[in-house]
Each structure stands twice: as structure tokens, then as C-alpha cells.
C-alpha atoms as a PDB file:
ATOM      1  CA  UNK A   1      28.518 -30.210   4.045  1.00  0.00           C
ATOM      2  CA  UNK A   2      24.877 -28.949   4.910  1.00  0.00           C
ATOM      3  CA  UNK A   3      23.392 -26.881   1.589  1.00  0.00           C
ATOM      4  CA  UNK A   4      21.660 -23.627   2.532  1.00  0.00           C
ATOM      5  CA  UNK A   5      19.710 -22.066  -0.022  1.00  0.00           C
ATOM      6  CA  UNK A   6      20.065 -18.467  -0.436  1.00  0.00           C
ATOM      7  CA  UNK A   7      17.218 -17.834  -2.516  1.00  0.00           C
ATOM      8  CA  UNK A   8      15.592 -14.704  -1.326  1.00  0.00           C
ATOM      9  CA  UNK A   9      12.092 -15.122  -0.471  1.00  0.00           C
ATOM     10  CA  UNK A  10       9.623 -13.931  -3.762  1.00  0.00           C
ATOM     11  CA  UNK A  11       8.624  -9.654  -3.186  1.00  0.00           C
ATOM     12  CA  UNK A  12       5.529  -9.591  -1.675  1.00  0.00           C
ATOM     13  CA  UNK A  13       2.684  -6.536  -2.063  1.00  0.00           C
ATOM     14  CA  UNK A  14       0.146  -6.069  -0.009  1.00  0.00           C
ATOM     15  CA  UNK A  15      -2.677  -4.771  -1.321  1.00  0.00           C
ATOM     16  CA  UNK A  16      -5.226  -2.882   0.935  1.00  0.00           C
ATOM     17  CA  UNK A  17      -9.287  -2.749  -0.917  1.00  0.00           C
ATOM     18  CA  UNK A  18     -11.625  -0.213   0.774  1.00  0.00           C
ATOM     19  CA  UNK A  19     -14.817  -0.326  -1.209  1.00  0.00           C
ATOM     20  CA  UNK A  20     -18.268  -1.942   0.513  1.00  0.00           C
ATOM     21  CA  UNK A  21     -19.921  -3.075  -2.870  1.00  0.00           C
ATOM     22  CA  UNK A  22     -18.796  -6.495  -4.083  1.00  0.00           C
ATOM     23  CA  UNK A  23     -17.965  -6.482  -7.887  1.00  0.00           C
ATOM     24  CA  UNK A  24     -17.394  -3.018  -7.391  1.00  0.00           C
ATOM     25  CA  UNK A  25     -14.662  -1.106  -9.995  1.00  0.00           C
ATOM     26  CA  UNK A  26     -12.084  -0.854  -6.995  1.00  0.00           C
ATOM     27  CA  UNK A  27     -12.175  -4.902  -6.519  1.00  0.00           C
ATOM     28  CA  UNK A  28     -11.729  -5.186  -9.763  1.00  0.00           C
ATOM     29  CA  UNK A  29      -9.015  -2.805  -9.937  1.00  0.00           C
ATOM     30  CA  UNK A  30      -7.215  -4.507  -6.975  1.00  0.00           C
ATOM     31  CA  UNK A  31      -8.215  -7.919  -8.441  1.00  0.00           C
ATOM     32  CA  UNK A  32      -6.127  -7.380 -11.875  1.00  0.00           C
ATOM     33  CA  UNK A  33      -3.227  -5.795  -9.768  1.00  0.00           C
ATOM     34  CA  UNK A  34      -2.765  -8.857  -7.652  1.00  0.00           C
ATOM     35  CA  UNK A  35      -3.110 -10.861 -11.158  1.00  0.00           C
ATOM     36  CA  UNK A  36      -0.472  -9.279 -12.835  1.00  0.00           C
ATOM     37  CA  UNK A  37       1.827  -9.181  -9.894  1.00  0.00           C
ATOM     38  CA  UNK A  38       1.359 -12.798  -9.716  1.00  0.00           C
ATOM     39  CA  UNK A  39       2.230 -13.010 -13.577  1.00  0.00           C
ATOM     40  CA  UNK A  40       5.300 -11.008 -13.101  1.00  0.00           C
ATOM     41  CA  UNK A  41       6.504 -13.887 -10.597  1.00  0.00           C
ATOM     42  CA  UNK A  42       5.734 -12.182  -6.981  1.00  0.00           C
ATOM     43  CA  UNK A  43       3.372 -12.604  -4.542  1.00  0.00           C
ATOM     44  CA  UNK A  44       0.543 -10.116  -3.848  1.00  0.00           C
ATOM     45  CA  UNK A  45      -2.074 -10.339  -0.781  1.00  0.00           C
ATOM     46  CA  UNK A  46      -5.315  -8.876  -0.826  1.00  0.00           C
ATOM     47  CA  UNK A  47      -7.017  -7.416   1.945  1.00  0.00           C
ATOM     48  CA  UNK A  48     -10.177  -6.885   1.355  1.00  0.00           C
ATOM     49  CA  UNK A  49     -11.202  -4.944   4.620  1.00  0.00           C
ATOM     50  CA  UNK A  50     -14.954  -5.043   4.208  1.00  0.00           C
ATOM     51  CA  UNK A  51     -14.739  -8.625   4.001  1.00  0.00           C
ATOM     52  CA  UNK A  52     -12.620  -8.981   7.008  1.00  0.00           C
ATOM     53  CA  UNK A  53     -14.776  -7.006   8.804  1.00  0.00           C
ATOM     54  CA  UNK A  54     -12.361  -4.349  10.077  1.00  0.00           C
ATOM     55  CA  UNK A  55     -12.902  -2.384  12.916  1.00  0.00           C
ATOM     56  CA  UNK A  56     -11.633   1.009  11.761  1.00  0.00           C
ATOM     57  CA  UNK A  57     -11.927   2.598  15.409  1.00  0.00           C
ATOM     58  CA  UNK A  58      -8.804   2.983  17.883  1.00  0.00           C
ATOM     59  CA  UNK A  59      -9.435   2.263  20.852  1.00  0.00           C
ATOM     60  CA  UNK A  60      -8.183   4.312  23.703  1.00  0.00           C
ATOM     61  CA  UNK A  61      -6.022   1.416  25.447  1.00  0.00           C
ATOM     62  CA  UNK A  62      -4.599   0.347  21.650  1.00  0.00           C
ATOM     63  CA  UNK A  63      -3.382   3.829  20.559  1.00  0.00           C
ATOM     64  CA  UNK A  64       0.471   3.915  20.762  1.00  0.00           C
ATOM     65  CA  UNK A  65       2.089   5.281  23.509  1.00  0.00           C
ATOM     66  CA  UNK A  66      -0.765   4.525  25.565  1.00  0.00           C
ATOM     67  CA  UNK A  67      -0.820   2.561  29.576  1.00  0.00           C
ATOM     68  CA  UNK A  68      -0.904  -1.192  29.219  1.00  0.00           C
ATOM     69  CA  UNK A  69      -1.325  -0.393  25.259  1.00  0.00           C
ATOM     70  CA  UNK A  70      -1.506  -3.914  23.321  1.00  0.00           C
ATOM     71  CA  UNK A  71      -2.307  -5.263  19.823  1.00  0.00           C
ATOM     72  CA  UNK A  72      -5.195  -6.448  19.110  1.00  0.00           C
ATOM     73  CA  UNK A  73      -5.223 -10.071  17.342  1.00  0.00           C
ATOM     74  CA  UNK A  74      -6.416  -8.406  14.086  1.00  0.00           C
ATOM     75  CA  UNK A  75      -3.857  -5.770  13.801  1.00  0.00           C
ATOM     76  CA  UNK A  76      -1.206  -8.197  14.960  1.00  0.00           C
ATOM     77  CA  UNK A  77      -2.071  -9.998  11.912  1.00  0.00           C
ATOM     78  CA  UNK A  78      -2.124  -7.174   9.027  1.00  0.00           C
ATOM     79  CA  UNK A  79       1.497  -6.350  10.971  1.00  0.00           C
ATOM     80  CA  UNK A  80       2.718  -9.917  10.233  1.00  0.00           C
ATOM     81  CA  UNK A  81       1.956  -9.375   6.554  1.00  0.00           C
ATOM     82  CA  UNK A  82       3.387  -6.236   6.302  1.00  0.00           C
ATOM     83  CA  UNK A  83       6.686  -7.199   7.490  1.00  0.00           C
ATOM     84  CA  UNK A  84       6.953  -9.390   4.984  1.00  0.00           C
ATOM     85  CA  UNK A  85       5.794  -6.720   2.542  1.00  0.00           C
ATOM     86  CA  UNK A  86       7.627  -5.352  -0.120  1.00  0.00           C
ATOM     87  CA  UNK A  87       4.994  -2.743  -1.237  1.00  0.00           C
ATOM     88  CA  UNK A  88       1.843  -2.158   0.413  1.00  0.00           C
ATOM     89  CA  UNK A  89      -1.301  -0.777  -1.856  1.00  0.00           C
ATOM     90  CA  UNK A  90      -4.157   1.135  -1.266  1.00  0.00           C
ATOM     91  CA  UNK A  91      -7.244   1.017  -3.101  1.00  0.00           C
ATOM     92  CA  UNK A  92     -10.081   3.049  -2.764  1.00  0.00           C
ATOM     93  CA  UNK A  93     -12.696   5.346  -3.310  1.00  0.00           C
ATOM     94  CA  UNK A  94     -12.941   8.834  -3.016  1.00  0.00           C
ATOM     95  CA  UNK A  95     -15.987   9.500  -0.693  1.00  0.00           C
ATOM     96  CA  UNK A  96     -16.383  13.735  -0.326  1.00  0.00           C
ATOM     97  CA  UNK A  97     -13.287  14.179  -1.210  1.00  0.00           C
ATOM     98  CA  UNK A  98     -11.236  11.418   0.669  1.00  0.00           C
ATOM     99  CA  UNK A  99     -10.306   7.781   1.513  1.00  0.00           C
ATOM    100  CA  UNK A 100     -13.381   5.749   3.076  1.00  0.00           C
ATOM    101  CA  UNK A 101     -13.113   5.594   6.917  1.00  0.00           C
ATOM    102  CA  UNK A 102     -12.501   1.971   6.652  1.00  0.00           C
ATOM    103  CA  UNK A 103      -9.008   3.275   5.008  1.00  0.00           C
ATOM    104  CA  UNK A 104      -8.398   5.508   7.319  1.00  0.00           C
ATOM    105  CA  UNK A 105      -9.188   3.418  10.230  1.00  0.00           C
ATOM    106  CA  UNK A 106      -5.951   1.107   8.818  1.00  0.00           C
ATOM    107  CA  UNK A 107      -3.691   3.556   8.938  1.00  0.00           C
ATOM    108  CA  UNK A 108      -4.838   4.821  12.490  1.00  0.00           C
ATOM    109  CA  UNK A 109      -4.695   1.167  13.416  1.00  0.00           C
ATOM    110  CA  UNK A 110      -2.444  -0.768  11.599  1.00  0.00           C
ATOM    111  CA  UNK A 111       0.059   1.715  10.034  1.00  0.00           C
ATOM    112  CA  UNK A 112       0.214   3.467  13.192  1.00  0.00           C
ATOM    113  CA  UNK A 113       0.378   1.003  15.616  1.00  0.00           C
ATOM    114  CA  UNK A 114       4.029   1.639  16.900  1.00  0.00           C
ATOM    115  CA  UNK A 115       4.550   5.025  15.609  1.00  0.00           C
ATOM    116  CA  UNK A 116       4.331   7.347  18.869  1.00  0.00           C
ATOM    117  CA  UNK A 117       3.687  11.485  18.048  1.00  0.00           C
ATOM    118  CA  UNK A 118       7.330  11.602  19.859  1.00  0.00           C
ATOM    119  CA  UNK A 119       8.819   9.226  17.131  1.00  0.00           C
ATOM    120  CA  UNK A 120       6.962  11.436  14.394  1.00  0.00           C
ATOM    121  CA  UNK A 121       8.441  14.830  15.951  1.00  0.00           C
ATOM    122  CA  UNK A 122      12.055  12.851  16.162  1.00  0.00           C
ATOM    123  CA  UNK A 123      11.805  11.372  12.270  1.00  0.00           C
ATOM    124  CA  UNK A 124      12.135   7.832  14.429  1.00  0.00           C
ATOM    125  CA  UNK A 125      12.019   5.169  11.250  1.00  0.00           C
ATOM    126  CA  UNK A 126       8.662   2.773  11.598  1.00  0.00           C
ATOM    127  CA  UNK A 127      10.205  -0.597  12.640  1.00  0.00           C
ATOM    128  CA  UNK A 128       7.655  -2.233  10.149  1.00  0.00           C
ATOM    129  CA  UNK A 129       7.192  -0.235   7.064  1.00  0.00           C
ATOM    130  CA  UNK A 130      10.576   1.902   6.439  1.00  0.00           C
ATOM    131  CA  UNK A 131      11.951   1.143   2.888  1.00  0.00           C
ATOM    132  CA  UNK A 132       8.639  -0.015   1.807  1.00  0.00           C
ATOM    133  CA  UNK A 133       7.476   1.343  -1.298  1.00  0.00           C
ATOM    134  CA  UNK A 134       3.924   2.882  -1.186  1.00  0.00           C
ATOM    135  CA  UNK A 135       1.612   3.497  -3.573  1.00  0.00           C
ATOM    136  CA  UNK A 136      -2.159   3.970  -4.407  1.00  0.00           C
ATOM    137  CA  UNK A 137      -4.746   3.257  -6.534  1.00  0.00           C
ATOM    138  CA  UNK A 138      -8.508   5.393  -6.353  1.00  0.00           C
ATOM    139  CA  UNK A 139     -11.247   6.409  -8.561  1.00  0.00           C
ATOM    140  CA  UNK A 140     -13.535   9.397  -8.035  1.00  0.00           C
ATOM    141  CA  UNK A 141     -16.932   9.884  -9.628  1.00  0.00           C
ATOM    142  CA  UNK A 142     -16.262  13.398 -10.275  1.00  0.00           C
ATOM    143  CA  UNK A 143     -13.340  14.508 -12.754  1.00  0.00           C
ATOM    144  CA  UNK A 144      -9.939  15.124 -11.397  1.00  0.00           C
ATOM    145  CA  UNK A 145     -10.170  18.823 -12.828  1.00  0.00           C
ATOM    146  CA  UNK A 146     -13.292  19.277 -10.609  1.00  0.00           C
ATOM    147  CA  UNK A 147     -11.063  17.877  -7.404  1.00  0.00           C
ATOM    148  CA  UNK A 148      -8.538  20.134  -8.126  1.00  0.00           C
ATOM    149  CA  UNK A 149     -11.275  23.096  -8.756  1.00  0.00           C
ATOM    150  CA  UNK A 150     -12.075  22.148  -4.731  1.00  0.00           C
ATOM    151  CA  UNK A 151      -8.746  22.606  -3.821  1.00  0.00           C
ATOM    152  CA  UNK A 152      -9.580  18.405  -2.489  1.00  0.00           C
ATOM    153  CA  UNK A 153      -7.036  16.980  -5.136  1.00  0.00           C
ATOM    154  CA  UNK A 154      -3.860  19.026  -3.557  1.00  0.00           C
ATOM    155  CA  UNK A 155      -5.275  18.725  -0.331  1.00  0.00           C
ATOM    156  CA  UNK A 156      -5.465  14.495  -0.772  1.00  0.00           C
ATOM    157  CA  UNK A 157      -2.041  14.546  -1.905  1.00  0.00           C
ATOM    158  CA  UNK A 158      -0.445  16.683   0.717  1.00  0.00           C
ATOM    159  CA  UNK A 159      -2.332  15.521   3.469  1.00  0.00           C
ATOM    160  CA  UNK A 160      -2.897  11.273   2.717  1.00  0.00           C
ATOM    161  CA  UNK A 161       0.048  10.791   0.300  1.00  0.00           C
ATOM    162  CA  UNK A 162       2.947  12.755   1.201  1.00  0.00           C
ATOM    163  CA  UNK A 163       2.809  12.910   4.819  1.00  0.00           C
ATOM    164  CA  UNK A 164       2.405   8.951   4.988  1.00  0.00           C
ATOM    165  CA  UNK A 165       5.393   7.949   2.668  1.00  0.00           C
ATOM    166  CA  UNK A 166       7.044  11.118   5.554  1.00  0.00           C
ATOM    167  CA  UNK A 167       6.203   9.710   8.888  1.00  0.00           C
ATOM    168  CA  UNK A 168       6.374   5.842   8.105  1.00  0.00           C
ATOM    169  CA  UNK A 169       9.770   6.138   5.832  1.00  0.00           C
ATOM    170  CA  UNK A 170       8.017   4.504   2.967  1.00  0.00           C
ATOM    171  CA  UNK A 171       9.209   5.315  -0.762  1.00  0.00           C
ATOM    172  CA  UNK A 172       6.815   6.457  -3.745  1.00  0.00           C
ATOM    173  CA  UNK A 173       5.363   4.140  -5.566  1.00  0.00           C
ATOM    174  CA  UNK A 174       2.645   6.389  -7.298  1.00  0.00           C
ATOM    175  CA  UNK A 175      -0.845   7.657  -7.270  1.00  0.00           C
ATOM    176  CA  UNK A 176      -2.767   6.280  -9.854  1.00  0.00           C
ATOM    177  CA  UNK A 177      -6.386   7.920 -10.090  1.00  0.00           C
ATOM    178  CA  UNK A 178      -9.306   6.983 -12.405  1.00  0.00           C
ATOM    179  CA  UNK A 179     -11.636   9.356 -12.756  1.00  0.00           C
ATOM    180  CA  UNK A 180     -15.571   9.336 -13.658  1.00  0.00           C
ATOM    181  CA  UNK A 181     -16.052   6.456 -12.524  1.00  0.00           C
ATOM    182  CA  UNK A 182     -20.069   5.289 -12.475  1.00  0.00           C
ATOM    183  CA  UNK A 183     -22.205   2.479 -11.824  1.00  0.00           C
ATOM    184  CA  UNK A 184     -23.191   2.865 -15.424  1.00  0.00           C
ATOM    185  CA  UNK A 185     -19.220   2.641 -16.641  1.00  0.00           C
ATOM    186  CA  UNK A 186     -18.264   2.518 -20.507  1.00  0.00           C
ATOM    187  CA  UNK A 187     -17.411  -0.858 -21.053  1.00  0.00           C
ATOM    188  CA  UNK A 188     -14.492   0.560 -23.139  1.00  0.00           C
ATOM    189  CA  UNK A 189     -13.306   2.921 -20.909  1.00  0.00           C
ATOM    190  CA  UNK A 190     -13.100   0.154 -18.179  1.00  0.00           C
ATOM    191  CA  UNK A 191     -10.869  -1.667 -20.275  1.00  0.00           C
ATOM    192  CA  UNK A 192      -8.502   0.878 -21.111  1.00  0.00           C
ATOM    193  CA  UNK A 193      -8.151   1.999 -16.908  1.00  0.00           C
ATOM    194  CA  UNK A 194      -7.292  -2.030 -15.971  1.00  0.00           C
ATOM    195  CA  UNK A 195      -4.902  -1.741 -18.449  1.00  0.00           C
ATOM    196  CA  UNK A 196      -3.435   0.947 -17.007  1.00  0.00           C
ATOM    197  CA  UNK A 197      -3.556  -0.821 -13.485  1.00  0.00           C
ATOM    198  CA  UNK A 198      -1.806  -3.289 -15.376  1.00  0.00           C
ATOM    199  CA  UNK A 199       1.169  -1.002 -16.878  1.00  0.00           C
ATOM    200  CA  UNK A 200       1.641   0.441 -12.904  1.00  0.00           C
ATOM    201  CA  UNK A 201       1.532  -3.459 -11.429  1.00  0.00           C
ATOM    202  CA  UNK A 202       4.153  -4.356 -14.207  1.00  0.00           C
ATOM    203  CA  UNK A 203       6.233  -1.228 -13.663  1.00  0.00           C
ATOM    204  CA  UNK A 204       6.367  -1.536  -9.884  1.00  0.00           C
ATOM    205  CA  UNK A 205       7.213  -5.177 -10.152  1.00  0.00           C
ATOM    206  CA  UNK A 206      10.122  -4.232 -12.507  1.00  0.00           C
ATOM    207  CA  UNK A 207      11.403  -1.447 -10.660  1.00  0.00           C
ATOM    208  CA  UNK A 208      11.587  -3.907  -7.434  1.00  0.00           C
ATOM    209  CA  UNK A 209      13.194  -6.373  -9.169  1.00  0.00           C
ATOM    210  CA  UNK A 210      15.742  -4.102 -10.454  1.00  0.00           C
ATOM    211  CA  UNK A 211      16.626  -2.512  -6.751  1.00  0.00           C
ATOM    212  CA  UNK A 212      16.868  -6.305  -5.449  1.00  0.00           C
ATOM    213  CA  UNK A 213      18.980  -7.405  -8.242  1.00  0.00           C
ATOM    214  CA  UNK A 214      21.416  -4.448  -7.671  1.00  0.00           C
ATOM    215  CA  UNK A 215      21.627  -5.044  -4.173  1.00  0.00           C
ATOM    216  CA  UNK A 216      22.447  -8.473  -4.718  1.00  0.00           C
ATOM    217  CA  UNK A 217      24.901  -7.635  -6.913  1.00  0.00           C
ATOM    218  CA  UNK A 218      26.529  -4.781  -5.120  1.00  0.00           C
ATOM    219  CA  UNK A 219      26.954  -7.446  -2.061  1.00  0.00           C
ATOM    220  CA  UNK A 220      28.549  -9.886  -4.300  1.00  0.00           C
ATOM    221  CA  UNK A 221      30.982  -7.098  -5.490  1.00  0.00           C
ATOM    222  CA  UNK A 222      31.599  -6.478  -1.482  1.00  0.00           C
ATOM    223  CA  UNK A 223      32.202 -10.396  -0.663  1.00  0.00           C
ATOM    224  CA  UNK A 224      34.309 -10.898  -3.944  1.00  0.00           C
ATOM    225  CA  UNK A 225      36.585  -7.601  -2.593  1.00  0.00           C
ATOM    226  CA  UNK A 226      36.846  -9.103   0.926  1.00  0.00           C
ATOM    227  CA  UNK A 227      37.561 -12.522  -0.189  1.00  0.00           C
ATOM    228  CA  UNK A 228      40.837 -11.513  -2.295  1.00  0.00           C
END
């Protein structure tokens, strides 16, 4: 009798870097996250988009919807890894108040590449990232009290987090933002905010494990039922 194994594959995160300067806070941010993920027994891939040289423009023929529309071969890749995604991360820096266009250029290109402003009016599900758990790492220079002061912190939020876990179906995995954050950064204080990236990678891993163990369980409850 042949043996399948029904081992489900590890859960995957993709993690998404937006920040130009090599050994930059943000890499190293994104750097422990993948770390501990890989401690906690998944599998994390980082995409740092600086160096793979992403193009953050959309093209007029690539947009979605669009006549003879077609994927290019770098957005057909991030795709491929996102499918396989559990959670997809972004890191990155505030720059006048929001994401880098690099950033924004992946969600334009990548994130959106199916999703039609008909399938957004008609709550259509994204074929690749619904039931994906999003969440987001950033830092700021400025205080997060002097954000808010702008009106820039609600704005962010409304505008980058919540509409993005609305139109692509994803669930909320957090925003986790480090503030005052210098080229002159308290050796200290660094310390204490990768622990804290850390604590989120641990508690995300955790919480995923804990969904995928009840829905294995719940199944064999289901198959038990239908074999008696």
C-alpha cells in the first residue's frame, strides 16, 4: 500500500524590507524577525526590495483589468511566494509621514495585481492573499505623539493598514511601530525594540500554530464522525 505523508507543509512568512541603507535599523529589524521565525520552527522569506531592484512603477499594460494586461516575470515571482505565504510582513520606514514608494510600488504591483476596482466595489476575495494574516513593522524618526499631533498616525492606519487587510481579505496581524529612531541610536534602546520584534515574531508564530492545530483537529473530529 503506497504511504502518503500528510504532513502539512511548515507556515511560511513573507517578509517585505523597504529601507535603501544597508545595515540600516529596518534590516535589522526584519533580520531578527526572520531569525526568530526560523527558531520557532517556520519558514520566513525576506525580500529585500532594494536589493532586488524593484521597479515600484505600474505600467499601463500591467495594471489589472487592463487590454492584453500580463505579469511581469518579477511580480510573477513575489506572487509564487505569496501563495505559499502564511503571513506576509512589511517593514519600513516612515518617509513624510508614509511607507517609502518602493512599498507602495508592491502593493500597486504585486498585491494588486489581480484585484480589479470592480472586485474592490463587489468585496470579490483576492485569489492570492485572502486568509493571510498581515502585519507590519516601521520606525519613524519623529515620536509617535508628534504623528498623531499631524493627524499622519490615524491617517497611516486608516488609509495603509485598514483598507489593505479590507480589500485583499487579509487578517490583522499588528502594527508594531518604533519610534525615534536615529542614525545615532542608543545602543540600549536598540536592544530593548528587537526584543520586542522578537515577542511579535514569537506571538504570531504561536497564534498560527494554534489556528492550524485547531483546524487539524476540528477535521479529524469531522472524519472520525463520518467514519462511525
Amino acid at each position: 500500500m503506497a504511504h502518503f505523508d500528510s504532513t502539512p507543509p511548515a507556515l511560511r512568512h513573507v517578509v517585505v524590507l523597504g529601507h535603501p541603507a544597508e545595515g540600516s535599523f529596518n534590516h535589522a529589524i526584519a533580520e531578527r524577525y526572520c531569525e526568530t521565525v526560523r527558531s520557532c520552527g517556520q519558514e520566513a522569506d525576506l525580500r529585500d526590495l532594494y536589493v532586488l531592484d524593484f521597479d515600484p512603477r505600474l505600467r499601463a499594460d500591467h495594471r489589472p483589468g487592463s487590454l492584453g494586461n500580463h505579469l511581469s516575470s518579477d511580480v510573477s515571482r513575489e506572487l509564487g511566494l505569496l501563495r505559499q505565504a502564511d503571513v506576509v510582513v512589511f517593514v519600513y520606514p516612515l518617509w513624510f509621514g508614509m511607507p517609502p514608494a518602493i512599498i507602495k510600488g508592491y502593493v500597486d504591483r504585486v498585491l494588486g495585481a489581480a484585484l480589479t476596482p470592480d472586485s474592490i466595489a463587489h468585496n470579490v476575495p483576492d485569489a492570492v492573499l485572502d486568509g493571510r494574516t498581515f502585519a507590519t513593522l516601521s520606525t519613524s524618526a519623529t515620536t509617535r505623539a508628534w504623528l498623531e499631533e499631524q493627524g499622519q498616525w490615524q491617517s497611516l492606519h486608516q488609509a495603509f493598514d485598514r483598507y489593505l487587510l479590507s480589500i485583499f481579505g487579509m487578517a490583522d496581524g499588528g502594527h508594531t511601530h518604533f519610534e525615534a529612531v536615529v542614525d545615532d541610536l542608543d545602543p540600549q534602546y536598540a536592544r530593548e525594540m528587537l526584543e520586542t520584534v522578537e515577542q511579535t515574531a514569537r506571538a504570531l508564530c504561536s497564534t498560527l500554530a494554534a489556528a492550524r492545530h485547531a483546524i487539524g483537529a476540528r477535521r479529524a473530529l469531522e472524519s472520525f464522525a463520518i467514519a462511525e
